[in-house]
Protein backbone atom coordinates (compact mmCIF):
# COMPACT_ATOMS: atom_id res chain seq x y z
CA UNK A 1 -14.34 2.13 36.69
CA UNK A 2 -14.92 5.42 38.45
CA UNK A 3 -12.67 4.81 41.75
CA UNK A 4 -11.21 8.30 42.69
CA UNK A 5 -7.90 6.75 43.54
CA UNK A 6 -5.31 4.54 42.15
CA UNK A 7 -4.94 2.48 45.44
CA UNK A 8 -8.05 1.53 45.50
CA UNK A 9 -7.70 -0.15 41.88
CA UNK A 10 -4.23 -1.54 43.55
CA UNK A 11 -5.95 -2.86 46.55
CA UNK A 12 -8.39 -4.56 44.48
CA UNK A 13 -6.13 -6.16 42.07
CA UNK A 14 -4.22 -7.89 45.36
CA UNK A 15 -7.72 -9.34 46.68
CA UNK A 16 -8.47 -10.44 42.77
CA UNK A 17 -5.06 -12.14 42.59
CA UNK A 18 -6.04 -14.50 45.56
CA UNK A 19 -8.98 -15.43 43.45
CA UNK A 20 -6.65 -16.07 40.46
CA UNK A 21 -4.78 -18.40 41.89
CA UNK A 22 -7.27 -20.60 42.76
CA UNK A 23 -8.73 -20.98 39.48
CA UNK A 24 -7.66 -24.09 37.54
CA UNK A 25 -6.70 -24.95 34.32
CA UNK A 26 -9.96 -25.12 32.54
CA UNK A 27 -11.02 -22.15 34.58
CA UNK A 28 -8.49 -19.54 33.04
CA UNK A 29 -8.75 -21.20 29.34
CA UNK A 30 -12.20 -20.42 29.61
CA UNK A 31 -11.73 -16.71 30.69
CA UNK A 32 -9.68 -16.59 27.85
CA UNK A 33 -11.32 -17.83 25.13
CA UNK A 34 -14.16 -15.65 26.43
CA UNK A 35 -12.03 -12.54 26.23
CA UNK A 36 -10.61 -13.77 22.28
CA UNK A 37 -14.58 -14.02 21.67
CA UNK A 38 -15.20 -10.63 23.05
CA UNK A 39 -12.53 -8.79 20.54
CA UNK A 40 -13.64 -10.56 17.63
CA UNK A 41 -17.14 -9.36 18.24
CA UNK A 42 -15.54 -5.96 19.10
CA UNK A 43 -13.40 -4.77 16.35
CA UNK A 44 -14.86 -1.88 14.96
CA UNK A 45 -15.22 -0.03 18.40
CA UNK A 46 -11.58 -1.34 18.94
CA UNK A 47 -10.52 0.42 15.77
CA UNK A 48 -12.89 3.34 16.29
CA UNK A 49 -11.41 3.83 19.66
CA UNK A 50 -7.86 3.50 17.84
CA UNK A 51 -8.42 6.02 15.21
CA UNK A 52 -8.68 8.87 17.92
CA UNK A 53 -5.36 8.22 19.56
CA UNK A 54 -3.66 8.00 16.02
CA UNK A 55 -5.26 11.32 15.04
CA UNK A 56 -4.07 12.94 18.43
CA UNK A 57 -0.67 10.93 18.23
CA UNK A 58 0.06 12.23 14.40
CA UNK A 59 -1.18 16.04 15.74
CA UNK A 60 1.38 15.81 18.48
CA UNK A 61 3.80 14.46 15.97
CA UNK A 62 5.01 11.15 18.12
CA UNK A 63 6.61 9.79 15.06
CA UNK A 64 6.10 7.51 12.21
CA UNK A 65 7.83 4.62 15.35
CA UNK A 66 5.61 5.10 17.62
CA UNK A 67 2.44 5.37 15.00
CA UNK A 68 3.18 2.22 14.01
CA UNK A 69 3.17 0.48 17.36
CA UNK A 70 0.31 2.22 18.16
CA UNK A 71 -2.18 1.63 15.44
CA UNK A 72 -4.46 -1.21 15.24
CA UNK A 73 -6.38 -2.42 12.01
CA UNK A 74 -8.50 -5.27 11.68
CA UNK A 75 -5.33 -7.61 10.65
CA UNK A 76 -3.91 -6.45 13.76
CA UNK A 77 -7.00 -6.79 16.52
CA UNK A 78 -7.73 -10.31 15.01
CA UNK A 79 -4.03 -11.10 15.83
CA UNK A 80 -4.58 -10.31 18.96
CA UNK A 81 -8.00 -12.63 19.51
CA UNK A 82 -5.40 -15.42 18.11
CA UNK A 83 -3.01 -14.75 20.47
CA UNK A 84 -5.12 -14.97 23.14
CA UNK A 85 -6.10 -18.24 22.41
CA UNK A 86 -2.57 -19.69 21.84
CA UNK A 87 -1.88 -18.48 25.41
CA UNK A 88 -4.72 -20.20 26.80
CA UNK A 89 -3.67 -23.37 24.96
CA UNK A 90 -0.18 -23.46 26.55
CA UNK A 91 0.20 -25.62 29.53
CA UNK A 92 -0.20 -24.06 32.25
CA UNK A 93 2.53 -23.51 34.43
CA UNK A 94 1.43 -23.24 38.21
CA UNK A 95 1.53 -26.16 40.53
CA UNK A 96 4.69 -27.40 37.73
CA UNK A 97 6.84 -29.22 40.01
CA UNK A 98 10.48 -27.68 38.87
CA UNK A 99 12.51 -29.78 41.42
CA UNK A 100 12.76 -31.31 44.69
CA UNK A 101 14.74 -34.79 46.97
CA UNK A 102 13.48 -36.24 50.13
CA UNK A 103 15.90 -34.95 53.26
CA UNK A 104 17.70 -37.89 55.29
CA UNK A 105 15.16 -37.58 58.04
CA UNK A 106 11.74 -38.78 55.13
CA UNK A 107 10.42 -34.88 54.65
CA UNK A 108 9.85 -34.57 51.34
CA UNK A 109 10.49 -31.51 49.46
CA UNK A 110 8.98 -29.84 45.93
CA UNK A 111 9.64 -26.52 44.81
CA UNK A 112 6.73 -26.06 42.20
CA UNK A 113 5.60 -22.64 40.85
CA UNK A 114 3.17 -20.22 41.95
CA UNK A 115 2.09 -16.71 40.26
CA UNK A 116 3.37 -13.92 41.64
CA UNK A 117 0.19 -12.22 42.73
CA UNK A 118 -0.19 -8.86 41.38
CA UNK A 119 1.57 -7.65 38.04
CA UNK A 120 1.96 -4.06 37.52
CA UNK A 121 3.08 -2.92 33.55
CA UNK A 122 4.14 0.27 32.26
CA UNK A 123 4.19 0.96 28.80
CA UNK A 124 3.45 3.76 26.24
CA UNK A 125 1.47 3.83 22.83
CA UNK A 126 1.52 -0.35 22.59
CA UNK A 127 -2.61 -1.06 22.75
CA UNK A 128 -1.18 -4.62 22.17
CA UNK A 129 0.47 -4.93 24.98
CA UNK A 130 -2.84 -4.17 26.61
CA UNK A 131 -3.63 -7.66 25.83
CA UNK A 132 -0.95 -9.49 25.69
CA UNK A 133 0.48 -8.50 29.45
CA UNK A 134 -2.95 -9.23 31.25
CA UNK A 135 -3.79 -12.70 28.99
CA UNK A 136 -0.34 -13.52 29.92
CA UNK A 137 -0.86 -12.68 33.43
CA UNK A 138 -4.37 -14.55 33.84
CA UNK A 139 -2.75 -17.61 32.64
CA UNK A 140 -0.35 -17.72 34.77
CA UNK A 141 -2.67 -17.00 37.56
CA UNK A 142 -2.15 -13.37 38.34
CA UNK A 143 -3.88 -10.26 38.49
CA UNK A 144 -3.11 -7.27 36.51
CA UNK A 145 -2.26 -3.66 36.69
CA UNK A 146 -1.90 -1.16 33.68
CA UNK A 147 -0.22 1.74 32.68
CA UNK A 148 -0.66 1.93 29.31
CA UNK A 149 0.32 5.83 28.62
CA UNK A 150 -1.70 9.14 27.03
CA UNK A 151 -0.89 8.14 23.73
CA UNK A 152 -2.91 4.92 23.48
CA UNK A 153 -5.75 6.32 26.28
CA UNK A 154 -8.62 5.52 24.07
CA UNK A 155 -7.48 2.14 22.52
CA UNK A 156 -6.64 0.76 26.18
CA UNK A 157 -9.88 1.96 27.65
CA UNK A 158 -12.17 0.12 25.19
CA UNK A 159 -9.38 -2.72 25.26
CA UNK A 160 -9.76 -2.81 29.66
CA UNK A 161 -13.36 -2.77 29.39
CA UNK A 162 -13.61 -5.42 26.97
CA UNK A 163 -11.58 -7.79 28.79
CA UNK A 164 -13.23 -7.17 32.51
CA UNK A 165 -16.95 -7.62 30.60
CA UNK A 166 -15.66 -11.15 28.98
CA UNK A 167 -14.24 -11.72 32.22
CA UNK A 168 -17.47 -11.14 34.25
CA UNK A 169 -19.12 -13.08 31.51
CA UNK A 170 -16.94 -16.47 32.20
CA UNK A 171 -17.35 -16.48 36.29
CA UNK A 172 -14.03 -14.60 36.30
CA UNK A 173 -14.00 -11.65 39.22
CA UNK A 174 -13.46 -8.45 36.72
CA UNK A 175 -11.18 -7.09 38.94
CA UNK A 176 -8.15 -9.10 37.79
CA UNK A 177 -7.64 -7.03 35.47
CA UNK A 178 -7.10 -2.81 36.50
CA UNK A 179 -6.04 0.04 34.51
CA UNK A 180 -4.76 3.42 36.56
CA UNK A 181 -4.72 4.77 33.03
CA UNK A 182 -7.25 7.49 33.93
CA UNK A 183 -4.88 8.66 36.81
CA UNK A 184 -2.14 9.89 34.53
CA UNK A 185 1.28 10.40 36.31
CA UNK A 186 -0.10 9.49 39.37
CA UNK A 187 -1.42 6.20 38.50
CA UNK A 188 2.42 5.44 37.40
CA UNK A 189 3.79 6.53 40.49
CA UNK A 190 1.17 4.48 42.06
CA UNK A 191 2.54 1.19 40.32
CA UNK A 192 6.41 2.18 40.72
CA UNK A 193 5.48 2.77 44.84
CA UNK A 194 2.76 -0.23 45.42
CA UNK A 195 5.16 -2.39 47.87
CA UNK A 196 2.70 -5.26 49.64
CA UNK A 197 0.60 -4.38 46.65
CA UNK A 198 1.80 -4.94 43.74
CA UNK A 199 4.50 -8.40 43.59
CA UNK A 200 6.53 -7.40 40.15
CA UNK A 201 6.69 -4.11 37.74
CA UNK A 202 7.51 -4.21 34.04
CA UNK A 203 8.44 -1.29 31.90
CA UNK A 204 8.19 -1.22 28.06
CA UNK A 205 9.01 1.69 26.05
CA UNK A 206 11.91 4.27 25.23
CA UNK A 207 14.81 4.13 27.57
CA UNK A 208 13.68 6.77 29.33
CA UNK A 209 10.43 4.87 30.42
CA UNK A 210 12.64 2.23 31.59
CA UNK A 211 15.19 3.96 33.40
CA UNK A 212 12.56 6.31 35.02
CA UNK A 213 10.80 3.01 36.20
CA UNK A 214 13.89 1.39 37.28
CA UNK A 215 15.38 4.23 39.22
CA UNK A 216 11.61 5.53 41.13
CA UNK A 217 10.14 2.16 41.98
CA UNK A 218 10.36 0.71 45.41
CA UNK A 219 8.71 -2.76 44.10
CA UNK A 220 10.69 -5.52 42.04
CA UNK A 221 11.11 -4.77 38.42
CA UNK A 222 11.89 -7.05 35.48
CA UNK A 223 14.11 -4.50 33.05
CA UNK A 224 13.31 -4.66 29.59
CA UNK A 225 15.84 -2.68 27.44
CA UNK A 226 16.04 -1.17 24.03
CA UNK A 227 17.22 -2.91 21.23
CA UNK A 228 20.45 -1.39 19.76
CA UNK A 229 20.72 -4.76 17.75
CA UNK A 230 23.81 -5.98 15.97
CA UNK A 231 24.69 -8.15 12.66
CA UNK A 232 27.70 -9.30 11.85
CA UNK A 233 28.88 -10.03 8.33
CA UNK A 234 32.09 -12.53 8.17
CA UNK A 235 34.18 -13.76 4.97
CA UNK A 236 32.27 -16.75 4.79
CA UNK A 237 28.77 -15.23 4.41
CA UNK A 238 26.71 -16.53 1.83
CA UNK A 239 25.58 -13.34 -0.13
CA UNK A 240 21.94 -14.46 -0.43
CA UNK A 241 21.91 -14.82 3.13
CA UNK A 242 23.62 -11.72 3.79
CA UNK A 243 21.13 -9.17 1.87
CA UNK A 244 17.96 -11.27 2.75
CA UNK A 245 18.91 -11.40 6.87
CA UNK A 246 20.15 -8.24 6.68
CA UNK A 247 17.21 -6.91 4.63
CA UNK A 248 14.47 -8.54 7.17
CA UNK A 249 16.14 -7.53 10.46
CA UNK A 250 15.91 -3.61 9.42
CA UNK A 251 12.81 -3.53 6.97
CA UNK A 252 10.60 -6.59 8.07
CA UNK A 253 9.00 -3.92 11.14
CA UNK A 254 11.97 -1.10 11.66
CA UNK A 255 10.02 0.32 14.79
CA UNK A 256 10.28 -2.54 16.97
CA UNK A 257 12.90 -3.51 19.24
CA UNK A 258 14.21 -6.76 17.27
CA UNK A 259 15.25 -4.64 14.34
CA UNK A 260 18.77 -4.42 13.39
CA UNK A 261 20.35 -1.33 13.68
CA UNK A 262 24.10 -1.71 13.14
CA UNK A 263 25.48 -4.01 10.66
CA UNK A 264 29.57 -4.67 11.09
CA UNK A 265 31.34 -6.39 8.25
CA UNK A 266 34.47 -8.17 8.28
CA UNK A 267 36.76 -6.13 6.01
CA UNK A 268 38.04 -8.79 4.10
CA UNK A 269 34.53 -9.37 3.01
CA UNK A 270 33.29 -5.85 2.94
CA UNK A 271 33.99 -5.58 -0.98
CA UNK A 272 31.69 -8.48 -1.64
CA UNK A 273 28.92 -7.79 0.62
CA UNK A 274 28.69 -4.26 1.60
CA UNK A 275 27.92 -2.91 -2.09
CA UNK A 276 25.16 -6.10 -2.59
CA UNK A 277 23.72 -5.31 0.89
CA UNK A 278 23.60 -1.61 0.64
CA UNK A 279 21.97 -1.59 -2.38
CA UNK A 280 19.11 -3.86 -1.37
CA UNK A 281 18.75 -1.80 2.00
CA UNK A 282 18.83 1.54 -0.32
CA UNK A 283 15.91 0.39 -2.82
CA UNK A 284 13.54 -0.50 0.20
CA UNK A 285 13.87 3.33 1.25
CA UNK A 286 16.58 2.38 4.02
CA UNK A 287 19.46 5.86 4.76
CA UNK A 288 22.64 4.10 5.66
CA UNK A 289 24.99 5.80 7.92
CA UNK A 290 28.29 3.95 7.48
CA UNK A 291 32.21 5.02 8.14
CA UNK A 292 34.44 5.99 5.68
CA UNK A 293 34.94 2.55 3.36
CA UNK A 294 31.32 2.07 3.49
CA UNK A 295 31.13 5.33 1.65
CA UNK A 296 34.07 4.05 -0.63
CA UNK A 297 32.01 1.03 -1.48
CA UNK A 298 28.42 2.86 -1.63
CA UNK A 299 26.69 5.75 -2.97
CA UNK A 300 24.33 8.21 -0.58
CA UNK A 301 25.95 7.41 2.80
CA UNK A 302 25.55 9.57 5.67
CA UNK A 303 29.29 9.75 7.37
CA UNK A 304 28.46 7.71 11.00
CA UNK A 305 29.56 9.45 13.91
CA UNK A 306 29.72 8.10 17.32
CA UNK A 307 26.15 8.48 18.39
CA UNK A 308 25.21 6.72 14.85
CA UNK A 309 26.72 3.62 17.04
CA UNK A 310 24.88 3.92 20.08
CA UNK A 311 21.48 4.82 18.00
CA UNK A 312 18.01 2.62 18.28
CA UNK A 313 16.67 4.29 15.13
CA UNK A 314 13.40 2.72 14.89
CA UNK A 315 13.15 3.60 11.22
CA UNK A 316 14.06 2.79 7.95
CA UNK A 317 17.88 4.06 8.81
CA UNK A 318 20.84 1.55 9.66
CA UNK A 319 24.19 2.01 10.91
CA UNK A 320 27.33 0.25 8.53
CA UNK A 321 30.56 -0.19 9.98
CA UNK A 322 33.94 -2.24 8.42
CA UNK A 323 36.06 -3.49 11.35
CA UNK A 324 39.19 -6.27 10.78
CA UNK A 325 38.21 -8.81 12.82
CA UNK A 326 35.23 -10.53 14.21
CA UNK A 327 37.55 -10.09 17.96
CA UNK A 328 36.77 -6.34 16.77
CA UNK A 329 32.95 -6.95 15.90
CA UNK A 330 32.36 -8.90 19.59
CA UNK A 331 34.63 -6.02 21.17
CA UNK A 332 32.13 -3.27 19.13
CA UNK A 333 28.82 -4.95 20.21
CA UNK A 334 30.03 -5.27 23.74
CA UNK A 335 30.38 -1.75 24.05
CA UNK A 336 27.53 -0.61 21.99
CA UNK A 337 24.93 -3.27 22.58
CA UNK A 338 22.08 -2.93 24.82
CA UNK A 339 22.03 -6.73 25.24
CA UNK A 340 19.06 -7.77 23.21
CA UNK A 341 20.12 -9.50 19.81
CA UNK A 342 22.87 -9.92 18.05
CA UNK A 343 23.24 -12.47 14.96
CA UNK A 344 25.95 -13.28 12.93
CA UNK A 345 26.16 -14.45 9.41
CA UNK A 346 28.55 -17.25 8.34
CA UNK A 347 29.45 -20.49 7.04
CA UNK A 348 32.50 -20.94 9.32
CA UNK A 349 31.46 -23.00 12.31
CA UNK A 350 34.37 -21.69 14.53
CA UNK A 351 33.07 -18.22 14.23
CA UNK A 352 29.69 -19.15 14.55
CA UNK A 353 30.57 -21.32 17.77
CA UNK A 354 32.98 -18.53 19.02
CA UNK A 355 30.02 -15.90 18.71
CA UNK A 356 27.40 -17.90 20.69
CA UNK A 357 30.01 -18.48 23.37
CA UNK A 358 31.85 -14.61 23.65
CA UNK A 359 28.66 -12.32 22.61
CA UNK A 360 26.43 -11.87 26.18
CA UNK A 361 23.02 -10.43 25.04
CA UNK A 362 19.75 -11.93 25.82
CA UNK A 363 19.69 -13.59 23.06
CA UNK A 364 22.43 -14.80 20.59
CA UNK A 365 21.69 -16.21 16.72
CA UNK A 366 23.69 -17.65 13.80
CA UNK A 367 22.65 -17.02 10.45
CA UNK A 368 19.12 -15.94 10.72
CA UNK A 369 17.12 -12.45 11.54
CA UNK A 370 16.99 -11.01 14.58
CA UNK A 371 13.11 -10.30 14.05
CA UNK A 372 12.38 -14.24 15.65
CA UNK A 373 13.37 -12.61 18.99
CA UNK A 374 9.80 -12.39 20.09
CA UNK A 375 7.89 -14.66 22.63
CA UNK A 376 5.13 -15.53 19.77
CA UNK A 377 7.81 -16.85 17.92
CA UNK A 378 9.76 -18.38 20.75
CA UNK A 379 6.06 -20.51 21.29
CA UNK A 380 5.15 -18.46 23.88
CA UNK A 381 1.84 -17.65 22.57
CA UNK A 382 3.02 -13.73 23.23
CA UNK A 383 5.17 -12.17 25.25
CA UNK A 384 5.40 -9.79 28.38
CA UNK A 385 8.25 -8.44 27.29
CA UNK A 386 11.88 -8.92 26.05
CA UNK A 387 14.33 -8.69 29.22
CA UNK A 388 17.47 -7.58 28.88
CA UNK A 389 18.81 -8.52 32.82
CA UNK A 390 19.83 -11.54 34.23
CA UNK A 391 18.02 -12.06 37.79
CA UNK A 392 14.73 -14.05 36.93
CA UNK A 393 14.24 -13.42 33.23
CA UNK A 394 16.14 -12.78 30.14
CA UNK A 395 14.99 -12.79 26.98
CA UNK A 396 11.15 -12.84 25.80
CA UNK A 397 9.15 -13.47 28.92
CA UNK A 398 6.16 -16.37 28.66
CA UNK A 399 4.35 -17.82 30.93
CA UNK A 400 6.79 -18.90 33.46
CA UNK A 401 8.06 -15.77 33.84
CA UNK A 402 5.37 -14.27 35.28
CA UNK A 403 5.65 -17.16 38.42
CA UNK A 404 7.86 -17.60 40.87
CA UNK A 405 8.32 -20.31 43.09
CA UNK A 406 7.45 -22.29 46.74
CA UNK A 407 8.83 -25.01 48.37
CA UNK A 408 6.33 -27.68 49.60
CA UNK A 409 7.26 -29.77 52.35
CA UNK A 410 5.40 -33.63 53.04
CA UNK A 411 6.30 -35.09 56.65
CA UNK A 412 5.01 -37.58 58.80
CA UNK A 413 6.31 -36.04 62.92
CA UNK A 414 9.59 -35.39 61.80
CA UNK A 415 11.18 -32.63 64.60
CA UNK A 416 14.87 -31.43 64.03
CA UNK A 417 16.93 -32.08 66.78
């Protein structure tokens, strides 16, 4: 790809995405297995490729977080071959007719779903998401655009090429699927200003990323937000469930954006569960910053402060706080909460009931971890992201989130008078 400018990648993207659309079914399954094929046969240069942005990304000290998300073994490439191929076994969601009636006069209507055209992503150190975004995208009949950051600038060039050679290989025009990678900041601000060329933008990465997209671009954006998750601890809950939840949310994978980072306890049950829970978050290496009867209750506590609530740690740390109602733990998460996950543990079907109703994140669970939040979990096959707004999307983006829709209209000489 040796275009000197990022509109030119843009402009071929938009005449790719016509070619998208048309393709059937059978068509983009095809392309997909093809690409799946292609990383199998590919991993060592994959993880070759890796190896150099991990070196560079440990030099420049990123942090153990974004290492993490940024590293790809074997395990983790074959994952993704796998995931391609769930996505291209999920039906496929253009041309789904979604609604439609027949008008007085006999025209009859269908509002059925279309891709969007053009899908622009920005994202940093997530090779992954490489992948995912523009298998996601194919299926759903779009072309692609990526902006996958300096961090992961080796792993997403070998991951770009790969895909646009399978691509070629299954009758599939290459240019579907663009990286302005090589343009650095200017390839970004090429996405974020692309009106008429590219039809939707999604950020994922710190809140910075985000808000920096959010605020500069001049084309639609889906908003994907950090995850300053919450779990709640009532009288009823179970111990067992209450360490192994608990336990999972924050250890499970601590850099990703489903992890639990504040846990608030009921006080009535906080001498039960907060000793039992803070000790098995303490022998898997977990620091627990908790208020002043969590470090009653438990030994080694960091005294929380104010920012300890309003922290996405990303790491093996976690936030404890004792409040005296669960009116006071919905009343904490809606001022703390990004509006990702929140989960509650309990046996007491009013509070359960009561917390799916009051607590307005993106997604909303009752006694289980908040790690499920994820579109390969959801059945999604992967996901674009994890939206955190309410206009189109919320929650892990599939398929259908990367469509919107049309109207069809079937008449026989009807005029309106």
């Amino acid at each position: 790809m040796t275009d000197q400018t990022p509109q030119v990648r843009l402009e071929r993207a938009k005449e790719a995405s016509r070619a998208t659309a048309a393709l059937t079914s059978d068509d983009k399954a095809r392309a997909l297995e093809a690409i799946a094929v292609a990383l199998e046969q590919s991993v060592r240069r994959i993880i070759e490729a890796n190896a150099l942005d991990v070196s560079r990304g440990q030099a420049d000290g990123i942090g153990d977080s974004l290492i993490d998300r940024l590293r790809l073994d074997e395990k983790r490439v074959t994952a993704l071959a796998s995931a391609v191929r769930d996505i291209a076994a999920l039906p496929d969601p253009v041309g789904r007719v979604i609604g439609g009636h027949r008008m007085p006069n006999g025209v009859a209507l269908e509002q059925v779903r279309v891709p969007f055209g053009v899908v622009g992503a920005i994202y940093e150190a997530r090779p992954n998401v490489t992948v995912d975004i523009a298998a996601l995208a194919l299926r759903s009949g779009n072309a692609v655009v990526l902006r996958g950051g300096s961090a992961a600038r080796d792993s997403n060039t070998v991951l770009v090429q790969i895909m646009r050679d399978a691509l070629d290989g299954a009758g599939v025009t290459p240019e579907a699927v663009q990286t302005v990678d090589d343009f650095g900041r200017d390839g970004a601000r090429a996405l974020m200003h692309g009106r008429g060329l590219i039809d939707v933008l999604i950020p994922r990465g710190s809140a910075g990323l985000i808000e920096t997209v959010v605020t500069e671009s001049t084309v639609p954006v889906i908003e994907t937000g950090a995850g300053n998750v919450h779990i709640v601890l009532d009288e009823s809950a179970p111990e067992d469930w209450a360490c192994d939840i608990v336990v999972n949310a924050k250890v499970q994978r601590p850099s990703v954006c489903n992890a639990v980072e504040t846990v608030l306890v009921l006080r009535q049950a906080a001498p039960r569960l907060v000793p039992l829970v803070a000790s098995a978050l303490q022998s898997e290496g977990v620091a627990i910053h908790g208020d002043d009867m969590v470090a009653g209750l438990v030994s080694n506590v960091i005294p929380a402060t104010e920012e300890d609530w309003e922290t996405e740690y990303l790491s093996l740390e976690i936030a404890i706080r004792v409040v005296d109602t669960l009116d006071d733990a919905i009343a904490h998460i809606r001022r703390y909460s990004t509006g990702h996950t929140e989960s509650i543990v309990t046996t007491d079907t009013r509070n359960a009931e009561r917390f799916l109703a009051e607590v307005d994140s993106a997604v909303v669970m009752v006694n289980t971890s908040t790690r499920f939040t994820d579109g390969g979990e959801f059945g999604f096959g992967a996901e674009v992201g994890i939206s955190t707004q309410k206009l189109h999307a919320r929650g892990p983006m599939g398929l259908s989130e990367l469509t919107s829709t049309k109207w069809l209209a079937r008449g026989s000489g009807q005029t309106r008078g």
